[in-house]
Protein backbone atom coordinates (compact mmCIF):
# COMPACT_ATOMS: atom_id res chain seq x y z
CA UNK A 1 121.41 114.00 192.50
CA UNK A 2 121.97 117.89 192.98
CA UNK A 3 120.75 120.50 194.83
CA UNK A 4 120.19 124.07 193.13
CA UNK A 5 119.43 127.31 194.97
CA UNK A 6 119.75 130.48 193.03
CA UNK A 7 122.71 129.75 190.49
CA UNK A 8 124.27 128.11 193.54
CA UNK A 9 125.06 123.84 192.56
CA UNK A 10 126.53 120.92 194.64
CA UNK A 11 126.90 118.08 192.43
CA UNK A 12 128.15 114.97 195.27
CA UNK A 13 131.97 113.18 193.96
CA UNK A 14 132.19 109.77 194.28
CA UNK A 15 134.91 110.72 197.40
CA UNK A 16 131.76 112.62 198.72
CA UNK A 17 134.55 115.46 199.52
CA UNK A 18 133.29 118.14 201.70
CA UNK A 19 133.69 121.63 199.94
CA UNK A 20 137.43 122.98 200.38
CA UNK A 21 136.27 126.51 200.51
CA UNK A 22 134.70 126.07 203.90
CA UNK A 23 136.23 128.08 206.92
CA UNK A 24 136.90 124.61 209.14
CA UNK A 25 138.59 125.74 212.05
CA UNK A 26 140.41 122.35 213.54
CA UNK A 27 140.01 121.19 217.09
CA UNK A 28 142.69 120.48 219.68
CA UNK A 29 143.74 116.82 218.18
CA UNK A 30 144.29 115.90 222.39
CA UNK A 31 140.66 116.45 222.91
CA UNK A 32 139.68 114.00 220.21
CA UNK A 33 139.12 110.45 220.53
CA UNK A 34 139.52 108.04 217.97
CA UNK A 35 139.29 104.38 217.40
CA UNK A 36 142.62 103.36 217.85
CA UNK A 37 142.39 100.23 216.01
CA UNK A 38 140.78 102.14 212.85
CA UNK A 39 142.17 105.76 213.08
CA UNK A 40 140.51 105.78 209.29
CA UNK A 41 137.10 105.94 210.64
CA UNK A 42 137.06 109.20 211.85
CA UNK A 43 136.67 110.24 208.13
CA UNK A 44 133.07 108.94 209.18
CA UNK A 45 133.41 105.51 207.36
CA UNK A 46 131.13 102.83 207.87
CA UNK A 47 131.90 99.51 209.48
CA UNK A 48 130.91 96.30 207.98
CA UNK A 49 127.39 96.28 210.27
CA UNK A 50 126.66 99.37 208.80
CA UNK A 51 126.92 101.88 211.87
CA UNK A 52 129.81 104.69 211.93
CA UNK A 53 132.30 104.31 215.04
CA UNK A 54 131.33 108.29 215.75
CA UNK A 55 127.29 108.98 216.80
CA UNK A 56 128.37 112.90 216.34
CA UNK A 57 130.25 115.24 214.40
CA UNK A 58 131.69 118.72 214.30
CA UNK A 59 130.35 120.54 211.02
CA UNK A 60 131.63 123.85 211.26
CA UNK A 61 132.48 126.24 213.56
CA UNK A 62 133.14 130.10 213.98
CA UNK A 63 134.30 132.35 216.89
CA UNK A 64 130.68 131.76 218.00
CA UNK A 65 129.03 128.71 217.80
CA UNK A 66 129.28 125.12 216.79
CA UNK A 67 127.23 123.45 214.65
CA UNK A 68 126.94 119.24 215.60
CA UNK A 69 125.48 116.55 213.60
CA UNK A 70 124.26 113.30 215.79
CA UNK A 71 122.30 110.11 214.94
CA UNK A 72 124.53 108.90 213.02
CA UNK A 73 125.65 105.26 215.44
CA UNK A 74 122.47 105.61 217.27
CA UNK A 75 119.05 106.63 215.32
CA UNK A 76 117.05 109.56 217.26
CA UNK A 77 115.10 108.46 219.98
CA UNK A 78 112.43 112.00 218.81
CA UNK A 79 109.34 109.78 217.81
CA UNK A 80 108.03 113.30 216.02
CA UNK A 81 111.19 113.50 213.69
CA UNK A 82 111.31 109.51 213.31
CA UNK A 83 115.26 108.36 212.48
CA UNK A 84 116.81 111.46 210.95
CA UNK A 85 120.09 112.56 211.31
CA UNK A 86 119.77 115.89 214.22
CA UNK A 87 121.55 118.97 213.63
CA UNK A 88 122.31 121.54 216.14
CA UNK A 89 123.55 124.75 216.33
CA UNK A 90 125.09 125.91 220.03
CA UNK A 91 126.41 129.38 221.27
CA UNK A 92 130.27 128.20 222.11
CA UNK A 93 131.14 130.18 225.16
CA UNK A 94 128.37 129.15 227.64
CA UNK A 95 126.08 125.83 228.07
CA UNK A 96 122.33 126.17 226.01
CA UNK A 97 120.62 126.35 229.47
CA UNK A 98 122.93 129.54 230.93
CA UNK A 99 122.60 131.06 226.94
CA UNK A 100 119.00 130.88 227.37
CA UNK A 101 119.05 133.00 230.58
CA UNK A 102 121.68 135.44 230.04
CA UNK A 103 120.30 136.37 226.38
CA UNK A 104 123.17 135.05 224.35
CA UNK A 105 121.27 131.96 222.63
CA UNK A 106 119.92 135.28 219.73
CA UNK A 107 123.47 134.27 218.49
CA UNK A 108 122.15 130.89 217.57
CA UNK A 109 118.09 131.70 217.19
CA UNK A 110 118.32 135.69 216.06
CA UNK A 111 114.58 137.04 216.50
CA UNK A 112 112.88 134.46 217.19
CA UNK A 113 109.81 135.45 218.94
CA UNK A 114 109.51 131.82 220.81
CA UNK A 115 112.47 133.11 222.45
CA UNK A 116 110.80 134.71 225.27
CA UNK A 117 112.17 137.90 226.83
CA UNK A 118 115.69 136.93 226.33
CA UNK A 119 116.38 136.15 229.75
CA UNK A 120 114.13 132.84 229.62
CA UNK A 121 111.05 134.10 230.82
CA UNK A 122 107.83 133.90 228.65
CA UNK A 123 110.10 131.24 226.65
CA UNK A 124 107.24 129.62 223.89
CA UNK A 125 109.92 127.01 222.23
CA UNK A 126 109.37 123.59 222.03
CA UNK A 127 113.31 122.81 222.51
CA UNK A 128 113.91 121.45 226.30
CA UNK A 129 117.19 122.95 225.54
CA UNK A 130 118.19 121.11 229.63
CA UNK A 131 117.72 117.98 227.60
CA UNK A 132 119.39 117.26 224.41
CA UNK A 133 121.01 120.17 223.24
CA UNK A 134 122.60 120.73 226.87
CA UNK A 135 124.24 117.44 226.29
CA UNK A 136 125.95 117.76 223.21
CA UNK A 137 127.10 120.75 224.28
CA UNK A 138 128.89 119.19 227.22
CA UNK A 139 130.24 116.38 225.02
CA UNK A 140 131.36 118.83 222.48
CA UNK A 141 133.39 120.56 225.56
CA UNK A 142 134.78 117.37 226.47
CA UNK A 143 136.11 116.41 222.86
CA UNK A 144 134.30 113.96 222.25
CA UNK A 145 133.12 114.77 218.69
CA UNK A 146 135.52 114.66 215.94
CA UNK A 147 135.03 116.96 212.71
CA UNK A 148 133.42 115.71 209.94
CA UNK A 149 136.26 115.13 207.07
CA UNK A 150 133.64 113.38 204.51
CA UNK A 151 130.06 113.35 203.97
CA UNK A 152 129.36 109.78 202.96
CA UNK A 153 127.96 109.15 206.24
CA UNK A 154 125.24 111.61 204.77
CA UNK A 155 124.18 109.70 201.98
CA UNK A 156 121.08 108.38 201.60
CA UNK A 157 119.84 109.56 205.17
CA UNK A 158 117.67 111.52 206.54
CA UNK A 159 118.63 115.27 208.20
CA UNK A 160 116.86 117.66 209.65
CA UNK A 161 118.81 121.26 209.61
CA UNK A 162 118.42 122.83 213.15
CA UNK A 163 117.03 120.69 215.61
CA UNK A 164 118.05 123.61 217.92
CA UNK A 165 119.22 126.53 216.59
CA UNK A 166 118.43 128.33 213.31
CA UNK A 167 119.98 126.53 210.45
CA UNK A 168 121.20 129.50 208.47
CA UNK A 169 124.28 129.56 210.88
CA UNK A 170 125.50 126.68 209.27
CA UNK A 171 127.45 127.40 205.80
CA UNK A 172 124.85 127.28 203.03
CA UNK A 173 127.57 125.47 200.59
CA UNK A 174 127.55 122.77 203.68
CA UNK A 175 124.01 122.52 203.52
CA UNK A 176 123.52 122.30 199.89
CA UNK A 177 126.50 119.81 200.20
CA UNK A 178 124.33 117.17 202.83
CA UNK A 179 121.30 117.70 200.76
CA UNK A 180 122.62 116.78 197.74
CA UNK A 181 123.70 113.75 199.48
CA UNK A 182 120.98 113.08 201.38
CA UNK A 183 117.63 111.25 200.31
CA UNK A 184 115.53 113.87 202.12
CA UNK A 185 115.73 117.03 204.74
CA UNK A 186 113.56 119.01 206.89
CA UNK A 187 114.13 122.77 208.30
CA UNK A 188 113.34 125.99 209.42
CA UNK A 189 114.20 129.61 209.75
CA UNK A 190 112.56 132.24 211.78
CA UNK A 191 115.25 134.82 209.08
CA UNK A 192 113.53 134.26 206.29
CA UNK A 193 113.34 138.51 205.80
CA UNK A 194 116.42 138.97 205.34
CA UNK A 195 117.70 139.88 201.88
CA UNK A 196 121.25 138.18 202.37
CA UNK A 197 119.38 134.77 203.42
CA UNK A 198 116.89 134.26 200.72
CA UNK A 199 119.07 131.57 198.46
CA UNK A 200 118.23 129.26 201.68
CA UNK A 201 113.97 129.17 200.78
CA UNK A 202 114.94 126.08 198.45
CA UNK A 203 116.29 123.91 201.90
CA UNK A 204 113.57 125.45 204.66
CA UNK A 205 110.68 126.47 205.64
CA UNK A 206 109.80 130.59 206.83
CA UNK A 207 109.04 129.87 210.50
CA UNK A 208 105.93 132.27 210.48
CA UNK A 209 104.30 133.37 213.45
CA UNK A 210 100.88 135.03 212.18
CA UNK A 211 98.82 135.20 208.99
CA UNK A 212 100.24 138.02 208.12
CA UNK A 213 103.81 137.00 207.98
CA UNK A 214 102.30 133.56 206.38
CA UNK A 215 101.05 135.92 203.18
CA UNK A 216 104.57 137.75 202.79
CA UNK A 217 106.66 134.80 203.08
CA UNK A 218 104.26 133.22 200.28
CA UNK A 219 104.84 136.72 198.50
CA UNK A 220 108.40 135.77 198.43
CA UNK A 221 108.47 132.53 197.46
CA UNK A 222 109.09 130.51 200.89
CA UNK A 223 107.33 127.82 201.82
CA UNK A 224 105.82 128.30 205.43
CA UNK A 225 105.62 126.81 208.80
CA UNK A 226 103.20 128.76 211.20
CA UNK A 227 102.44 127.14 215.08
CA UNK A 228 98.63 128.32 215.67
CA UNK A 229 95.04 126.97 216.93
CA UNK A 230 93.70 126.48 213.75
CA UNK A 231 94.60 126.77 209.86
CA UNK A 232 94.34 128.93 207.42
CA UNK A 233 93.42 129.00 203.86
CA UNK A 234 96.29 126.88 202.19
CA UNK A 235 97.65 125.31 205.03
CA UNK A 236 97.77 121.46 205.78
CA UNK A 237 98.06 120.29 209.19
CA UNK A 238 101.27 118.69 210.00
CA UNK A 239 101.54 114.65 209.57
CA UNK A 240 103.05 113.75 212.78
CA UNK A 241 99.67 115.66 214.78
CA UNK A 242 97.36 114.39 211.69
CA UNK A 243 98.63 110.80 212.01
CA UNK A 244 101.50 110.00 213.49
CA UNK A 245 103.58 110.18 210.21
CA UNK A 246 107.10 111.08 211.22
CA UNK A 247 109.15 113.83 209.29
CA UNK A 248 111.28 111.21 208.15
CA UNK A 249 108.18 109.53 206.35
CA UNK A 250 106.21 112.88 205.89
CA UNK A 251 109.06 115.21 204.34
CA UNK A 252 106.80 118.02 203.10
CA UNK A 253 109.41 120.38 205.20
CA UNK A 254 112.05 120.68 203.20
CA UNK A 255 111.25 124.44 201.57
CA UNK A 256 109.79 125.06 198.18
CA UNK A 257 112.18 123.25 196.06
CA UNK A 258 108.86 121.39 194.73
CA UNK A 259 107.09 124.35 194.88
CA UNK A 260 105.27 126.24 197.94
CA UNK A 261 104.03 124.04 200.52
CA UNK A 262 102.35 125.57 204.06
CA UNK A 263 102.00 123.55 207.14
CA UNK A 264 100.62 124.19 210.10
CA UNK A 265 100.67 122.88 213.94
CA UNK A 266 99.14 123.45 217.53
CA UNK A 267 101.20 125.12 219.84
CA UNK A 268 104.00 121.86 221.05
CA UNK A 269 106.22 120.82 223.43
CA UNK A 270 107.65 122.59 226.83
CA UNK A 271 106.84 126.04 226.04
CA UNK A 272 103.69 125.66 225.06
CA UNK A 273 102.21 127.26 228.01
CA UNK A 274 103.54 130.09 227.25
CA UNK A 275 101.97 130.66 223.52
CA UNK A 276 100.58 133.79 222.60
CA UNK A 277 98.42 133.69 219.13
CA UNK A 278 99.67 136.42 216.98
């Protein structure tokens, strides 16, 4: 299997290598903990039961932010997303909750209207960031995630790029790398404007937040995803509010690389309340 976006190509090795021309920036080898009995496993092998000794690991990082991959030991508990492996991407210096509130989390969600006022009032996004992503962040402070030397803990799973955070933080090579690995992906960008970003339309989804911006993302080839109270012409209503269908069953998020699909949903989650129709 390989994964194509605009002359770009990953074709997977049988060593399932990650890409050497990644920036990896190592972590403190005290802060790390690894099996001592089977110091090979960090390299994300699998034991003989079929679970990976590590749950999460570090993907990348820059001066920045952090981008974490968990599920891998223990399958999501998200009954929306189903078992896929979660992806997030966290501003480095302070925890999700105090990012929210002092404006830095645009570092990991750029202009994201769901944002709020940037100081966490107003806030319309589904993400309890106090939940999830402030653990991992804490975890990720206390070393307890290793970084990711091999992705053949990738293959044939699930992912879903940004379960907080906008996935075009994380290297695109990386991404094209797990998806050509992976039997199936789901994500989404709230960037999808920007000139620079527009080899990514094959992996996500334009987060769109009005008709509008629905007709020029379809203009430029994206595939949408558009929160609203009702669709519009082209749209299909996502599975998991249709049916139940979880995005690891459903899978129509995963950008136009089979063309140019549009989904919509009601307004979701903790932040609903605060959802203003565009």
């Amino acid at each position: 299997m390989a994964s194509f976006a605009y002359g770009l190509i990953y074709e997977p090795t049988k060593t399932h290598e990650i890409p050497e021309t990644l920036p990896y920036r190592p972590r403190d080898p005290h802060r790390i903990r690894p099996c001592p009995h089977r110091p090979f496993l960090l390299r994300c092998r699998v034991l003989s039961w079929g679970f990976p000794v590590n749950n999460g690991f570090i993907l990348h990082e820059d001066t920045l932010r952090v981008v974490i991959a968990t599920g891998f030991a223990h399958p999501s508990d998200n009954r929306k997303t189903g078992d896929m492996i979660q992806i997030w991407i966290l501003v480095k210096s302070v925890s999700p909750t105090e990012a929210i509130k002092s404006g830095l989390d645009r570092l990991i969600c750029g202009n994201c209207v769901h944002r709020g006022d940037g100081h966490g009032g107003g806030r319309s996004c589904y993400v309890n960031a106090g939940q999830a992503p402030q653990g991992i962040w804490r975890a990720w402070k206390a070393g307890n995630y290793p970084l990711l030397r091999s992705l053949e803990c990738f293959v044939g799973r699930k992912v879903r790029f940004g379960a907080y955070g906008d996935p075009v933080h994380i290297p695109l090579s990386l991404a094209l790398a797990i998806a050509g690995v992976a039997s199936g992906w789901t994500g989404y960008t709230h960037q999808w404007r920007k000139p620079s970003l527009q080899p990514w339309k094959t992996l996500l989804m334009a987060s769109v937040d009005s008709i509008a911006e629905l007709v020029i993302a379809r203009s430029m080839g994206w595939s949408t995803f558009r929160v609203g109270s009702e669709a519009s012409v082209g749209e299909s209503l996502c599975a998991s509010d249709r049916d139940g269908t979880p995005c690891a069953v459903c899978q129509l998020c995963a950008g136009a690389r089979n063309g140019i699909e549009n989904v919509w949903i009601p307004p979701h989650g903790k932040g609903s309340v605060h959802f203003i129709e565009a």
